[in-house]
PDB file of N, CA and C in Angstrom:
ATOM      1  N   UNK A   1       0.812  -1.189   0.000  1.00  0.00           N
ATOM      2  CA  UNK A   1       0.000   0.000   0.000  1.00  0.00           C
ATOM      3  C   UNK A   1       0.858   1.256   0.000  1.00  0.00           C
ATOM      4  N   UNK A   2       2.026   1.261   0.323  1.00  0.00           N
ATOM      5  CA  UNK A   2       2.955   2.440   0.924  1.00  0.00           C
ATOM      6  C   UNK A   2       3.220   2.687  -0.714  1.00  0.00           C
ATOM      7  N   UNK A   3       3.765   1.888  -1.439  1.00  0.00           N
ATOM      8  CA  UNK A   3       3.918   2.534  -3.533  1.00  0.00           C
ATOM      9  C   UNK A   3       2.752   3.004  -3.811  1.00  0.00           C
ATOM     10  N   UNK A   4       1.541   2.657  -3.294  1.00  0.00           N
ATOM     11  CA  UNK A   4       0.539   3.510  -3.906  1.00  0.00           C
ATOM     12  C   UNK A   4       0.138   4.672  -3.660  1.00  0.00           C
ATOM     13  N   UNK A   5       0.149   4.549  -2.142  1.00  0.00           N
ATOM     14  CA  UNK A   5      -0.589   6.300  -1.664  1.00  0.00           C
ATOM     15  C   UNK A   5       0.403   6.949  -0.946  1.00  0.00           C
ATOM     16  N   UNK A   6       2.184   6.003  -1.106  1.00  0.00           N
ATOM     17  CA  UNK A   6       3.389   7.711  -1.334  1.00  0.00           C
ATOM     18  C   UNK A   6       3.174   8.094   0.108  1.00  0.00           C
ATOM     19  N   UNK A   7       2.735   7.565   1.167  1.00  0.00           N
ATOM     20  CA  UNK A   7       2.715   7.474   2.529  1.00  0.00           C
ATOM     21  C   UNK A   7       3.229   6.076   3.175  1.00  0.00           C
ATOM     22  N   UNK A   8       4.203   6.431   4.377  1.00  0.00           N
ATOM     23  CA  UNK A   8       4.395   5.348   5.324  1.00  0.00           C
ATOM     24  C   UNK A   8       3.648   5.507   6.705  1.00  0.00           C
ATOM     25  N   UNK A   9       3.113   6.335   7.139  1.00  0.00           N
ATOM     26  CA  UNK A   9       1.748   6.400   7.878  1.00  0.00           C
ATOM     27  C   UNK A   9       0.558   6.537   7.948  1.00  0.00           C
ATOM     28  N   UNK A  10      -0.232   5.475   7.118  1.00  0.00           N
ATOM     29  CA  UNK A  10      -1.197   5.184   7.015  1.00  0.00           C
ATOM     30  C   UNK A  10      -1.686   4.873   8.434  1.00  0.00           C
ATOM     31  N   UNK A  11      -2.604   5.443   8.940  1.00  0.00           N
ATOM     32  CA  UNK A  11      -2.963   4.629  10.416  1.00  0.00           C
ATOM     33  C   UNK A  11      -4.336   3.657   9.738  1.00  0.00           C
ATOM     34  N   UNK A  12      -4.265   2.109  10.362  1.00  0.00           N
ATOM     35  CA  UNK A  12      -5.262   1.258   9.466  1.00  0.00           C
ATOM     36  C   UNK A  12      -6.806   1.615   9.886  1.00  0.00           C
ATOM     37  N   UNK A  13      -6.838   2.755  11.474  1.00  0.00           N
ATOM     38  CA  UNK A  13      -8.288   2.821  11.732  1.00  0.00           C
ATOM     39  C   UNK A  13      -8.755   4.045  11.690  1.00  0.00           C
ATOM     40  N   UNK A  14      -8.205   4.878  10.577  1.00  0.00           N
ATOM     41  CA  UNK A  14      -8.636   5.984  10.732  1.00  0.00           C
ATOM     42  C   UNK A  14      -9.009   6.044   9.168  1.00  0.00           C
ATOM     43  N   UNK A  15      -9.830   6.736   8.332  1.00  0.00           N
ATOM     44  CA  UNK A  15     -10.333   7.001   6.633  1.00  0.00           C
ATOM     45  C   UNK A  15      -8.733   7.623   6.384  1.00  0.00           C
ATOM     46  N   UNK A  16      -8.833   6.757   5.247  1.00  0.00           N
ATOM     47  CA  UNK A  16      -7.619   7.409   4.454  1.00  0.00           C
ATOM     48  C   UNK A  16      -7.427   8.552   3.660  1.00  0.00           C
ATOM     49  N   UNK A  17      -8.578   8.942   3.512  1.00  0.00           N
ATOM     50  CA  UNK A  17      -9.346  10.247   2.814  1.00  0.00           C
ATOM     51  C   UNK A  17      -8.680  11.114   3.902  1.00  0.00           C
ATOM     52  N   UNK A  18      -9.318  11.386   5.116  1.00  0.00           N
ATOM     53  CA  UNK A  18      -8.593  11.872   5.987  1.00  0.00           C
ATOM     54  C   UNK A  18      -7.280  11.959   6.635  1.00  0.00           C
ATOM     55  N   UNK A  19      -6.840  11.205   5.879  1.00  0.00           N
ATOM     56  CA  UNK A  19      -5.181  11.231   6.228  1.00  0.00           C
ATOM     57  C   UNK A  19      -4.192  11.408   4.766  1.00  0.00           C
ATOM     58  N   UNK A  20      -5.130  12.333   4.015  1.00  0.00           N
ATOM     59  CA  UNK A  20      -4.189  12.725   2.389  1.00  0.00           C
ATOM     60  C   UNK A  20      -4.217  12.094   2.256  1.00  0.00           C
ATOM     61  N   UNK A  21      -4.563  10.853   1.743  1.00  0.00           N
ATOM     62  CA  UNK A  21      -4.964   9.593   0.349  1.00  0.00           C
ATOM     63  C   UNK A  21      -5.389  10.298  -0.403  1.00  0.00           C
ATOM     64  N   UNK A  22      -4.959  10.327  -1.867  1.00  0.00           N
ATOM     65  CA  UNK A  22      -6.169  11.014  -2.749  1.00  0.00           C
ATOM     66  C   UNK A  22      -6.814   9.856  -3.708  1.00  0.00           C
ATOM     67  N   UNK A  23      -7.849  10.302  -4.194  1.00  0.00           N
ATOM     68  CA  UNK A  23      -8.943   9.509  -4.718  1.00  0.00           C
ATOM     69  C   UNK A  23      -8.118   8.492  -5.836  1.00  0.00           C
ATOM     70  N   UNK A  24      -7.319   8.514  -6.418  1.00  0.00           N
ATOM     71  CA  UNK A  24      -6.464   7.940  -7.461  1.00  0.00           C
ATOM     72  C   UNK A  24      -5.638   7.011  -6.973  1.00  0.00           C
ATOM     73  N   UNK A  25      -4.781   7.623  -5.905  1.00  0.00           N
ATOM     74  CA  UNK A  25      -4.354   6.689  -4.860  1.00  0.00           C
ATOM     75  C   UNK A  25      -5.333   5.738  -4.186  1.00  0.00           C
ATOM     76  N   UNK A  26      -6.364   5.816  -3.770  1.00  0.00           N
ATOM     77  CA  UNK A  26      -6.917   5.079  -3.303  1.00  0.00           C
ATOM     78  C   UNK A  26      -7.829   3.860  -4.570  1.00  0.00           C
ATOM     79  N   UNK A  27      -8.348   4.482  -5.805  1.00  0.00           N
ATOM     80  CA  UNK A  27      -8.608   3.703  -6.762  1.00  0.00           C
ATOM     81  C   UNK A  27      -7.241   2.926  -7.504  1.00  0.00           C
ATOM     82  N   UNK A  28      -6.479   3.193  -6.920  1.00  0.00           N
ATOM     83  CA  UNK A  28      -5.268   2.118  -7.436  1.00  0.00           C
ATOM     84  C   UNK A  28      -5.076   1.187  -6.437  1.00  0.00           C
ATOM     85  N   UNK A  29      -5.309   1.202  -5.000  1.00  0.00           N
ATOM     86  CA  UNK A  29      -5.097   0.548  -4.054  1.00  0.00           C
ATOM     87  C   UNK A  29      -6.507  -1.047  -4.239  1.00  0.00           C
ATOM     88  N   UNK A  30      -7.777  -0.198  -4.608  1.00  0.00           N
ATOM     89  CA  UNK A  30      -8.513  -1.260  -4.778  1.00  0.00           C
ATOM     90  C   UNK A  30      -8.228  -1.791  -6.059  1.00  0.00           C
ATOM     91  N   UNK A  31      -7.559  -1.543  -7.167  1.00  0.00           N
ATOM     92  CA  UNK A  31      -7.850  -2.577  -8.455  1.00  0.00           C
ATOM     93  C   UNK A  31      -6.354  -3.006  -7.621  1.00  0.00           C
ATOM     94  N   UNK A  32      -5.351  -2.437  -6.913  1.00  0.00           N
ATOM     95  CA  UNK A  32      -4.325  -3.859  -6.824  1.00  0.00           C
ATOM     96  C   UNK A  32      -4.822  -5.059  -5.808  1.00  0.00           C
ATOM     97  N   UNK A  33      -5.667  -4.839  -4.975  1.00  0.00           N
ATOM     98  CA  UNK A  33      -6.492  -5.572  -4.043  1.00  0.00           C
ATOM     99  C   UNK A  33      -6.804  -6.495  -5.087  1.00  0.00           C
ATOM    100  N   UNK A  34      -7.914  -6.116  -5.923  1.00  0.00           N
ATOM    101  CA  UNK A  34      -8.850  -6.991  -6.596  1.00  0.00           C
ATOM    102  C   UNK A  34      -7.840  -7.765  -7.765  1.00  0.00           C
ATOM    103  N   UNK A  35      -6.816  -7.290  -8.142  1.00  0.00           N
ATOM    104  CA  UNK A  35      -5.877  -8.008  -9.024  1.00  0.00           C
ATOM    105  C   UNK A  35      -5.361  -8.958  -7.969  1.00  0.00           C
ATOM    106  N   UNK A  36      -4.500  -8.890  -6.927  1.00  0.00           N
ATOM    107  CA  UNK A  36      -3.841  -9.819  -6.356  1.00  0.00           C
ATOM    108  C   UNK A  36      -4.543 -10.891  -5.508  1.00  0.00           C
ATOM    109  N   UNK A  37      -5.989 -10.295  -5.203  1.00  0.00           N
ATOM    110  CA  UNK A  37      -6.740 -11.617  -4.952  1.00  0.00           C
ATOM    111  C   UNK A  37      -7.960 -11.994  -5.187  1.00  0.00           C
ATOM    112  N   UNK A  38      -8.548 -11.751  -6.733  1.00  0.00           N
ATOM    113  CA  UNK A  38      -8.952 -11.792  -7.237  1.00  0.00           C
ATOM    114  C   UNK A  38     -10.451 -12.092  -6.770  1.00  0.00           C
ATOM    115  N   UNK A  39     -10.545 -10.361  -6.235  1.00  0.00           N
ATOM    116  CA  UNK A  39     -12.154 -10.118  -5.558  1.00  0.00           C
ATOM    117  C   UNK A  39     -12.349  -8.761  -6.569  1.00  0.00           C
ATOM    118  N   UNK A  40     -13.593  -8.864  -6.712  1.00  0.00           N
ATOM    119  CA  UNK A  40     -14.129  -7.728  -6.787  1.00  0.00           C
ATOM    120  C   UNK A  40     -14.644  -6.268  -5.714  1.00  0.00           C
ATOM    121  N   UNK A  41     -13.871  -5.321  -5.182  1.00  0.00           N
ATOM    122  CA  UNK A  41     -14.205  -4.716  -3.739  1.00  0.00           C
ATOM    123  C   UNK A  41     -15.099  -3.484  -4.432  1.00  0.00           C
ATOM    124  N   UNK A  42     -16.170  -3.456  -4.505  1.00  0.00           N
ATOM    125  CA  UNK A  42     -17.207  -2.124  -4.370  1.00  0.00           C
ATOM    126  C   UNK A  42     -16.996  -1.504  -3.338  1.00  0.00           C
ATOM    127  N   UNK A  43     -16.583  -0.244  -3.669  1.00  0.00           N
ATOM    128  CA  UNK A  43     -16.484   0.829  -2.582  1.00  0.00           C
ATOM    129  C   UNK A  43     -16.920   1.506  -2.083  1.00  0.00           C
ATOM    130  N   UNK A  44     -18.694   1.047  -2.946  1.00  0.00           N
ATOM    131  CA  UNK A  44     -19.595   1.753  -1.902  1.00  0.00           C
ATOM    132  C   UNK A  44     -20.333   0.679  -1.163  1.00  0.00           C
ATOM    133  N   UNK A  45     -19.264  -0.379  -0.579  1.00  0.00           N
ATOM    134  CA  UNK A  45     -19.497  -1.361   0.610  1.00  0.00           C
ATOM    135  C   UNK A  45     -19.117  -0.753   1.967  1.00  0.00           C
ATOM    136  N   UNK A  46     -18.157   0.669   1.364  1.00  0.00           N
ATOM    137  CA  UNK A  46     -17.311   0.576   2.675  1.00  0.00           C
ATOM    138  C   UNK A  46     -18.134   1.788   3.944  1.00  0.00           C
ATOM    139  N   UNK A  47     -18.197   1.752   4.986  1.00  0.00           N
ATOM    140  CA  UNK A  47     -18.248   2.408   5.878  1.00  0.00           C
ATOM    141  C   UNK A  47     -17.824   3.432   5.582  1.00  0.00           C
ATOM    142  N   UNK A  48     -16.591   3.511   5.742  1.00  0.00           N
ATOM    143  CA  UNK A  48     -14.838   4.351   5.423  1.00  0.00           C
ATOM    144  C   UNK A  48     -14.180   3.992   5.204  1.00  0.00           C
ATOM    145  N   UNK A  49     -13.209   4.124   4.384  1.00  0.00           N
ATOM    146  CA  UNK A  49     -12.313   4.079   3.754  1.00  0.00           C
ATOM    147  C   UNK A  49     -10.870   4.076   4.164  1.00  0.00           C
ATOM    148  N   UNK A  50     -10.784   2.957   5.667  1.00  0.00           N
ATOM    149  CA  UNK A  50      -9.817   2.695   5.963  1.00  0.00           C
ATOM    150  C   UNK A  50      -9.483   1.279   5.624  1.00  0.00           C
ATOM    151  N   UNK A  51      -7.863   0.999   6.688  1.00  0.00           N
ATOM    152  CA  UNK A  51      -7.781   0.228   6.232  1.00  0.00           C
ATOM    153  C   UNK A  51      -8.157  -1.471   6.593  1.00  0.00           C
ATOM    154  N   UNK A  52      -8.700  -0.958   7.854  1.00  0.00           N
ATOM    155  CA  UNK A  52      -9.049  -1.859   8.511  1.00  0.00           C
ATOM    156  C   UNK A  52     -10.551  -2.483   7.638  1.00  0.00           C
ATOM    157  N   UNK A  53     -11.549  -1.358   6.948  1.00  0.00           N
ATOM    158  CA  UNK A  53     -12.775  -1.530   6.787  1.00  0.00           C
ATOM    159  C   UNK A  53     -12.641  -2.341   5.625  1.00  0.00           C
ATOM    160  N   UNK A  54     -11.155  -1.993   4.401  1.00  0.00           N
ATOM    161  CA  UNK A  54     -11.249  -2.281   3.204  1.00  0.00           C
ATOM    162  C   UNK A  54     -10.762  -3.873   3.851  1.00  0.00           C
ATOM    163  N   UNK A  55      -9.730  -4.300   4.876  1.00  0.00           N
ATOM    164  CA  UNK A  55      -9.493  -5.281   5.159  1.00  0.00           C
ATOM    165  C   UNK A  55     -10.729  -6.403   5.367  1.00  0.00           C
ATOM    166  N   UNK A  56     -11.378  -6.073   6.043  1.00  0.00           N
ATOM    167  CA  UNK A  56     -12.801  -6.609   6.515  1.00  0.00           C
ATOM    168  C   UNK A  56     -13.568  -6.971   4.983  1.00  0.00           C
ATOM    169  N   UNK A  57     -13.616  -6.029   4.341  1.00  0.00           N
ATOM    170  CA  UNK A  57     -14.450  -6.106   2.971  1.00  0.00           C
ATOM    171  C   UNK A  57     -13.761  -7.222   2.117  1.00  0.00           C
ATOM    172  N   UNK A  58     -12.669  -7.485   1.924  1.00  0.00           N
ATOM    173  CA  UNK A  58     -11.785  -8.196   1.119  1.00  0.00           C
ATOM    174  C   UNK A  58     -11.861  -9.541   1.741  1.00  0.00           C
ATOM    175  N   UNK A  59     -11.379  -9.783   2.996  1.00  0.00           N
ATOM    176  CA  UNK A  59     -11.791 -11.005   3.891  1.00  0.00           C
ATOM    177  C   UNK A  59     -13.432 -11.658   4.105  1.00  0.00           C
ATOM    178  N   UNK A  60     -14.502 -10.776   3.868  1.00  0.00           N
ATOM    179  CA  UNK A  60     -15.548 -11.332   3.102  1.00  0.00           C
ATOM    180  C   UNK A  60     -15.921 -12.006   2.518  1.00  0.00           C
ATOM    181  N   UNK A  61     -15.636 -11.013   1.081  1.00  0.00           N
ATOM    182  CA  UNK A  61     -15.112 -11.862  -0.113  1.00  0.00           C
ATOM    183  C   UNK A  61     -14.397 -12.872  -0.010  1.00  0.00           C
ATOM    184  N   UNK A  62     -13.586 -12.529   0.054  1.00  0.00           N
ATOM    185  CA  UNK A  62     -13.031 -14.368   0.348  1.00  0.00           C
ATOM    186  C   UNK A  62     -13.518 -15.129   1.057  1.00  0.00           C
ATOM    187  N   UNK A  63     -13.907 -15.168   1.972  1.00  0.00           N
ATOM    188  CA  UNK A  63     -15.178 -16.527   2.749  1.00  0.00           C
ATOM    189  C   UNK A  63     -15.953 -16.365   1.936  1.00  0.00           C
ATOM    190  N   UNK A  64     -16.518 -15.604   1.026  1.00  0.00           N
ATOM    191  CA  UNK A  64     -17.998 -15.853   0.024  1.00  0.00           C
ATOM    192  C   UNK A  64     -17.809 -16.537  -0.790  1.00  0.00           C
ATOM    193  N   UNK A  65     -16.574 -16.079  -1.264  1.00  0.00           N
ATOM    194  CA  UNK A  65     -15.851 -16.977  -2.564  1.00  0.00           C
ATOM    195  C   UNK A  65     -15.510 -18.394  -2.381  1.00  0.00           C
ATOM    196  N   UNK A  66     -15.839 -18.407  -1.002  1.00  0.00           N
ATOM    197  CA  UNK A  66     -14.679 -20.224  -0.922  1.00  0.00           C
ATOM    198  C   UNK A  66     -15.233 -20.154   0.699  1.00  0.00           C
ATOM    199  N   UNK A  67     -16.488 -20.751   0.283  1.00  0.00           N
ATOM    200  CA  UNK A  67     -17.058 -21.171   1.521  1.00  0.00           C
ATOM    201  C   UNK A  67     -16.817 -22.770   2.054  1.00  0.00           C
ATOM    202  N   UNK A  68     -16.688 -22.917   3.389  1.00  0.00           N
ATOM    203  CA  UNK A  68     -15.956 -24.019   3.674  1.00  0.00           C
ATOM    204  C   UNK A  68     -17.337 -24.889   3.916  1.00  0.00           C
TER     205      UNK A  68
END
């Protein structure tokens, strides 16, 4: 995440919006999500737009995807 949004303090529970992410940065962060593990993340799933929330959203998906 740190090559994309050009920050090494991201705090994971706070909106990244609010901590200078900009919108480009952050739409590159979800297609590398959805490339490397091959989810689809709608971002208007999220609460906010941290990183904890996008974590949660992605870990979803994956139990949806591959239910045991």
């Amino acid at each position: 995440m740190r090559t994309v949004t050009e920050r090494d303090d991201v705090d994971p529970v706070v909106d990244m919006f609010d901590q200078g992410v900009t919108s480009l940065a952050f739409i590159r962060v979800v297609a590398q999500i959805n490339e490397n593990y091959g989810v689809t993340v709608d971002v208007e799933e999220l609460d906010e737009a941290s990183v904890d929330t996008l974590t949660a959203l992605v870990l979803r998906l994956l139990a949806d995807a591959n239910p045991q």
